[in-house]
C-alpha atoms as a PDB file:
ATOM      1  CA  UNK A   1       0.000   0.000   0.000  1.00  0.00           C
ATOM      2  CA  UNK A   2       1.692   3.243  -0.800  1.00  0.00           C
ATOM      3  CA  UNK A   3       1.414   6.030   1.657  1.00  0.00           C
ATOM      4  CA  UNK A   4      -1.113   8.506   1.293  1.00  0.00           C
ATOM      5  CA  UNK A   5       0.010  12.576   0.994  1.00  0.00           C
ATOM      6  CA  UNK A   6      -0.243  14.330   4.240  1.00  0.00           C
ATOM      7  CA  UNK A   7      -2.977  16.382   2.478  1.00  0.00           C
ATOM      8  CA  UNK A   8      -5.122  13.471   1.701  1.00  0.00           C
ATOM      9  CA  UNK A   9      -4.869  12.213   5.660  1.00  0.00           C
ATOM     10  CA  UNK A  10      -5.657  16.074   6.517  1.00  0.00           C
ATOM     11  CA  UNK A  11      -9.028  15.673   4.319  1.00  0.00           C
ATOM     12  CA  UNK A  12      -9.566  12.390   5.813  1.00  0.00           C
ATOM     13  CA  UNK A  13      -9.214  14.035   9.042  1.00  0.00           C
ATOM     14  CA  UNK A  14     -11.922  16.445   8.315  1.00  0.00           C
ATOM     15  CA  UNK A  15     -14.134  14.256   6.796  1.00  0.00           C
ATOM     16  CA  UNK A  16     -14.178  11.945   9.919  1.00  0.00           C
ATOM     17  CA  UNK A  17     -15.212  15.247  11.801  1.00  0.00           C
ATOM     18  CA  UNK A  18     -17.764  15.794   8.870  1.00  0.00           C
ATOM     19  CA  UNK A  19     -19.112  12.450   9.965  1.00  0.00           C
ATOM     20  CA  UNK A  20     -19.233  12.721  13.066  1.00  0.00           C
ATOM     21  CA  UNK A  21     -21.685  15.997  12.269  1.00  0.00           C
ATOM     22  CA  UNK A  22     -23.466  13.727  10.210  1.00  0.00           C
ATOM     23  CA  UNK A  23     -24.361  11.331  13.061  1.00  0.00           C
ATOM     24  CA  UNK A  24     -25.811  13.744  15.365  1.00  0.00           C
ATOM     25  CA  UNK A  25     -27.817  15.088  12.530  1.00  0.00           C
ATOM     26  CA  UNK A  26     -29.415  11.180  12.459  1.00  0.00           C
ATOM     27  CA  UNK A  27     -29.590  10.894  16.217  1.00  0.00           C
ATOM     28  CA  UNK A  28     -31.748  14.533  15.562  1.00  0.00           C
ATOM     29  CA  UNK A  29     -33.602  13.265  12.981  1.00  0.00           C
ATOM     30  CA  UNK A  30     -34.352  10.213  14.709  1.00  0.00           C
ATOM     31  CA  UNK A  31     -35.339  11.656  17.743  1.00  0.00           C
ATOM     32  CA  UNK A  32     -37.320  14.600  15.895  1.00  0.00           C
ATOM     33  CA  UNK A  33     -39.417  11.839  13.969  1.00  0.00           C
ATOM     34  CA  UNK A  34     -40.025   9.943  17.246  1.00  0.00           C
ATOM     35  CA  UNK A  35     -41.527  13.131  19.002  1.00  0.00           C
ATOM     36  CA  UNK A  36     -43.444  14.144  15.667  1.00  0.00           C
ATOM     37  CA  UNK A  37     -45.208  10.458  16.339  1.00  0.00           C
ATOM     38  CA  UNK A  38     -45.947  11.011  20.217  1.00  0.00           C
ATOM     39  CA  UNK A  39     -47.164  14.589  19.570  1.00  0.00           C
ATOM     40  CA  UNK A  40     -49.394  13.136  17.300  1.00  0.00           C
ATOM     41  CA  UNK A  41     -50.899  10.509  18.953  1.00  0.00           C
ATOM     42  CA  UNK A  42     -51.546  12.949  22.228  1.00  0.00           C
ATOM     43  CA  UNK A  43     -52.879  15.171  19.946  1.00  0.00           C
ATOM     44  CA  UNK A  44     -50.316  18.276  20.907  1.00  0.00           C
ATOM     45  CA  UNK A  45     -50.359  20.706  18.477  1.00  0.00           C
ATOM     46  CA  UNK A  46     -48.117  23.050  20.276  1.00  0.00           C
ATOM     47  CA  UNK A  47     -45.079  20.350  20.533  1.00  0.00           C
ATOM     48  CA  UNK A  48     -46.057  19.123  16.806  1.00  0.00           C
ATOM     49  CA  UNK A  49     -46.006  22.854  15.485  1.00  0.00           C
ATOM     50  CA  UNK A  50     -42.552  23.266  17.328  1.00  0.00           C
ATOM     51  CA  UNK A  51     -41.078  20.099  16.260  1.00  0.00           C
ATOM     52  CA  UNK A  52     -41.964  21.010  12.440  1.00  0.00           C
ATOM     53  CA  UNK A  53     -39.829  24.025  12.990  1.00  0.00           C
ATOM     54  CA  UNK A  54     -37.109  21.949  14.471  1.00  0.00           C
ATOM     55  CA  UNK A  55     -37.575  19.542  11.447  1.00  0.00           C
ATOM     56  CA  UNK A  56     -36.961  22.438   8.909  1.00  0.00           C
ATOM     57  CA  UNK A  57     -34.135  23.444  10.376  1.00  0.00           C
ATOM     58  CA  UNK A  58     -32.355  20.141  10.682  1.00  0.00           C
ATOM     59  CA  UNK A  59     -32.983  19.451   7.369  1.00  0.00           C
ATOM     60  CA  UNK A  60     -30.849  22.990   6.484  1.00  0.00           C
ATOM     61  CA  UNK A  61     -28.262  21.204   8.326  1.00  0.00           C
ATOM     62  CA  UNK A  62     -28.511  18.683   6.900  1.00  0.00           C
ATOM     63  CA  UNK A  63     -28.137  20.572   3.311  1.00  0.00           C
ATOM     64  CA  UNK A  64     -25.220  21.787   4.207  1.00  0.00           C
ATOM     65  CA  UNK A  65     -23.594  18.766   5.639  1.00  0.00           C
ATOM     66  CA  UNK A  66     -24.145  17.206   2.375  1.00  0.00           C
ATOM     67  CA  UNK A  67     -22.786  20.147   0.829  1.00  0.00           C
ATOM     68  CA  UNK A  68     -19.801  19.902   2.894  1.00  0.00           C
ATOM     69  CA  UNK A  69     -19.355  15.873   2.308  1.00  0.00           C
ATOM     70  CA  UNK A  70     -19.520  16.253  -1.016  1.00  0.00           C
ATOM     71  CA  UNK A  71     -16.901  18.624  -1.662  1.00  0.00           C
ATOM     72  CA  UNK A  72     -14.706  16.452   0.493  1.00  0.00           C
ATOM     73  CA  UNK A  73     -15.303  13.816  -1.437  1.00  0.00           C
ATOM     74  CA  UNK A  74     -14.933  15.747  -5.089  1.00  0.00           C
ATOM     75  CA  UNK A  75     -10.865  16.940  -3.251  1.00  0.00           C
ATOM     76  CA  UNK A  76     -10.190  14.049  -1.884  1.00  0.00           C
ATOM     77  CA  UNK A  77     -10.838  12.110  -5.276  1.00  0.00           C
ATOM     78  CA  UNK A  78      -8.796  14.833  -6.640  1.00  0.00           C
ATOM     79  CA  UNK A  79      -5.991  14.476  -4.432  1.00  0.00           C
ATOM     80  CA  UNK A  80      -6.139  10.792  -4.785  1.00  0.00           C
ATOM     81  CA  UNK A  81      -6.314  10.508  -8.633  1.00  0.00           C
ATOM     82  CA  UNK A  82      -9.605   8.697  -8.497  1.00  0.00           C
ATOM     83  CA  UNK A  83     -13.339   9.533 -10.081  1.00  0.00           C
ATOM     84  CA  UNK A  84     -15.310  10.597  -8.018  1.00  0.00           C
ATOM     85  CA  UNK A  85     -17.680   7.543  -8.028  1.00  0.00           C
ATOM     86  CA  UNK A  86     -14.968   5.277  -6.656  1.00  0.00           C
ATOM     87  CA  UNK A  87     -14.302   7.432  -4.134  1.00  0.00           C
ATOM     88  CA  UNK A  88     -16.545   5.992  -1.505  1.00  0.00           C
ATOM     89  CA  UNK A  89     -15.859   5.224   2.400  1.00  0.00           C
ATOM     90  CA  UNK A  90     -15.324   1.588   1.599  1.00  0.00           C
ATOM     91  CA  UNK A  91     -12.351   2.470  -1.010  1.00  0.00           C
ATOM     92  CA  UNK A  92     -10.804   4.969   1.282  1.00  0.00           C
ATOM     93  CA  UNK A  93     -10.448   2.333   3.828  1.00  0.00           C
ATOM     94  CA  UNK A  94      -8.830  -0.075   1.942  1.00  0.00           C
ATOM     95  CA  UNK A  95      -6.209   2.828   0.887  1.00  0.00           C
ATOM     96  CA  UNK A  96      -5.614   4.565   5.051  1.00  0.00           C
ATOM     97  CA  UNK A  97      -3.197   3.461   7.860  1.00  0.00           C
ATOM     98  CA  UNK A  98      -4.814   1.816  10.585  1.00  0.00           C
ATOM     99  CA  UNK A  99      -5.579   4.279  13.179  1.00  0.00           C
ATOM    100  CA  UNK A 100      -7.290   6.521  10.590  1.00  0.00           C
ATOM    101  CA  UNK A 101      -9.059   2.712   8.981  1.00  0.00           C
ATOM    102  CA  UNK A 102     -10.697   2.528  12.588  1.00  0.00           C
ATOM    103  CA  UNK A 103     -12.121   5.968  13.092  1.00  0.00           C
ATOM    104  CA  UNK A 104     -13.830   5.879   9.538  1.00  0.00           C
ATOM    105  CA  UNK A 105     -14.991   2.298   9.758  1.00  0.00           C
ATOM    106  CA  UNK A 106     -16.651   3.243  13.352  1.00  0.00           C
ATOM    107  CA  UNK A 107     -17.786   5.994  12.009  1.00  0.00           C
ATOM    108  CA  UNK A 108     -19.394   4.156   8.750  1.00  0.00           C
ATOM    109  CA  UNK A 109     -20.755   1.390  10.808  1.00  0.00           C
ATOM    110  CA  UNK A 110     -22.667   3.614  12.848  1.00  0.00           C
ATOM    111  CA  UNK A 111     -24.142   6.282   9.997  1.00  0.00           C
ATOM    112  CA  UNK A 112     -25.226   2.638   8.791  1.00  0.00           C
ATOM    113  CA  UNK A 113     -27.023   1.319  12.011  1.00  0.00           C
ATOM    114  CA  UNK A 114     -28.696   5.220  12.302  1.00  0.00           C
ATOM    115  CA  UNK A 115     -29.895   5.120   8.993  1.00  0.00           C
ATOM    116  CA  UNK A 116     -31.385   2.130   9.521  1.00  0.00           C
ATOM    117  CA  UNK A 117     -32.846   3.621  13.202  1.00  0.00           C
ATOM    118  CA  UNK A 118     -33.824   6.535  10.948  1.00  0.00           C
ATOM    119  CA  UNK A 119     -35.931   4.528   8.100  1.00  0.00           C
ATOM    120  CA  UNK A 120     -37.446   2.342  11.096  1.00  0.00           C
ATOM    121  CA  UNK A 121     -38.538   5.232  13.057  1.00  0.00           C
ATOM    122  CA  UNK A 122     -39.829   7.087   9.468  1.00  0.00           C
ATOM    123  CA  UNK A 123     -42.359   3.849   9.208  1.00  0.00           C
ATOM    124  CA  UNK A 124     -43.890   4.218  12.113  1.00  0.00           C
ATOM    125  CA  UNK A 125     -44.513   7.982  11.943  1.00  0.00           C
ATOM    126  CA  UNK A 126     -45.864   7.108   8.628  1.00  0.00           C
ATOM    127  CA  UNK A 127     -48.181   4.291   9.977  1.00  0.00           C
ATOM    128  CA  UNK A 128     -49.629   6.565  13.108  1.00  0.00           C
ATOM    129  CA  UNK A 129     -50.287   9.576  10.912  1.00  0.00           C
ATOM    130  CA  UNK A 130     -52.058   7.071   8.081  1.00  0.00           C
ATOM    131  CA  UNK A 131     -53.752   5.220  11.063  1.00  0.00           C
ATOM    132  CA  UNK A 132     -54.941   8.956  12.373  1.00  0.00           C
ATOM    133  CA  UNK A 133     -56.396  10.010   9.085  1.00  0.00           C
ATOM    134  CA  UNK A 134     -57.960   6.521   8.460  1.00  0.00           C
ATOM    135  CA  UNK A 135     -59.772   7.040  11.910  1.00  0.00           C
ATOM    136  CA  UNK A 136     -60.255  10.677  11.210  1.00  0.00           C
ATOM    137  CA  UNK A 137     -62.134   9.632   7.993  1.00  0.00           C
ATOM    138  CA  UNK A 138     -64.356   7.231   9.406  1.00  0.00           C
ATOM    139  CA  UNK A 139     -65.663   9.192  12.078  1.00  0.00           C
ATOM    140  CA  UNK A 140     -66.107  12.073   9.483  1.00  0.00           C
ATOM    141  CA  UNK A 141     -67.974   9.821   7.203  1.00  0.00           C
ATOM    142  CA  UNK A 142     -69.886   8.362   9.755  1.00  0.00           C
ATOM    143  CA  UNK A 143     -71.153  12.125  10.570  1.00  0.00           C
ATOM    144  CA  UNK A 144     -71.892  12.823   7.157  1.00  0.00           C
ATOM    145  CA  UNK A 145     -74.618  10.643   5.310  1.00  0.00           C
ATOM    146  CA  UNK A 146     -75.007  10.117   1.288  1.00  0.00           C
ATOM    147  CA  UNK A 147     -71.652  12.049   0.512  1.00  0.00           C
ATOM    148  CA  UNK A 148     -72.900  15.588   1.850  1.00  0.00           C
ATOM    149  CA  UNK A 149     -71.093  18.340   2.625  1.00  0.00           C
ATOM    150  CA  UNK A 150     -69.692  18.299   6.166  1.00  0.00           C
ATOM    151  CA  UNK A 151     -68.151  21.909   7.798  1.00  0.00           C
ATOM    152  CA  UNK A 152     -65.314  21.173   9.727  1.00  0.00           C
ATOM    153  CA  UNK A 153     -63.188  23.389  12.124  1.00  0.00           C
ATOM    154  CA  UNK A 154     -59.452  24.099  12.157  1.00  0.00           C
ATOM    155  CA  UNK A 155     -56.682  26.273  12.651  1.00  0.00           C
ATOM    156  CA  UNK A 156     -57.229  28.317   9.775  1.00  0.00           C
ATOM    157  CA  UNK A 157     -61.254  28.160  10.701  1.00  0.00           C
ATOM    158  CA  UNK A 158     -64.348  27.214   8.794  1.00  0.00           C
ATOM    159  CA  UNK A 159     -64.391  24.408   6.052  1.00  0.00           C
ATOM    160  CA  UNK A 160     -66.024  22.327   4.237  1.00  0.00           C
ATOM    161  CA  UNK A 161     -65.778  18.627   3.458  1.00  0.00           C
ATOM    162  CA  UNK A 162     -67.398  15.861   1.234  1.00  0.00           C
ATOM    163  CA  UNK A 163     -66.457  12.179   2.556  1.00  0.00           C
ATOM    164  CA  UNK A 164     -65.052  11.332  -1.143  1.00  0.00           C
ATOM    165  CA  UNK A 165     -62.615  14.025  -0.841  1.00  0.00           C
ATOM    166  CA  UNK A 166     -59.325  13.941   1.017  1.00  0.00           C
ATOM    167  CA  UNK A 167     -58.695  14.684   4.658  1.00  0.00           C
ATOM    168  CA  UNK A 168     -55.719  17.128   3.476  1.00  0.00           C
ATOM    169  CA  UNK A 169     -55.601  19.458   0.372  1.00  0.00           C
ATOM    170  CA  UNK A 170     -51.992  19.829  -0.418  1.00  0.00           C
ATOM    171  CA  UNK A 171     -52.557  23.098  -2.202  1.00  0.00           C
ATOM    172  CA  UNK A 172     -53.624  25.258   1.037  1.00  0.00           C
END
């Protein structure tokens, strides 16, 4: 294996730390979803209105992470001779000494499990906000007979419904 330039292990260095950023923006995410689920099952608008906000903002972080780990990724693959497409986690450990082979592996192995915490979580805030509407529907159907017109109350106030329509419009 021939040794790497001292600039490559100094962008190697920083991506590690770009990582590690990238892990507490799962364990955010994760933890965001998970209250987004409680808040709607108690029915808190208040916490669900605050962790929306909280939600938009992680996901500018999460922008700019990306941002970040990309360009890493286009100089390191510059710095390395490679295209970009090879240059992935896995190749870069194959190519580092070991100390700096550890820290990215941990670091890769555990991006991995949180994604995987992450798209778990995501499924079951899915299924309790699906589950809520479904109920929501049939108790709003079961209040208005032959597909009449049904006025319902909200934030924004007075509305109207029809049981064939849906329970959100995505264009208010």
């Amino acid at each position: 294996m021939n040794a790497l330039p001292d600039s490559a292990l100094a962008l190697v260095d920083e991506l590690i730390k770009m990582l590690d950023r990238e892990i507490d923006l799962l364990d955010v995410r994760c933890l965001q979803l998970a209250g987004l689920s409680r808040a709607s099952i108690e029915r808190d608008d208040e916490a669900m209105e605050t962790l929306l906000a909280e939600i938009e903002t992680t996901q500018l972080r999460q922008e700019s992470t990306d941002r970040e780990l990309d360009s890493l990724r286009r100089s390191l693959a510059g710095l390395l001779g490679w295209p970009v497409a090879r240059t992935r986690l896995g190749a870069l450990l194959e190519v580092l000494p070991d100390g700096r082979r550890d820290a990215l592996a941990a670091r890769r192995d555990r991006i991995a499990a949180l994604v995987d915490q992450l798209r778990r979580q995501h499924m079951s805030t899915a299924l309790v906000v699906a589950e809520s509407a479904r109920i929501n529907r049939m108790l709003l159907e079961s209040l208005s007979p032959q597909s009449r017109r049904v006025t319902t109350y909200g934030v924004r106030g007075q509305t109207s419904w029809r049981p064939d329509a849906p329970l959100v419009d995505m264009e208010t």
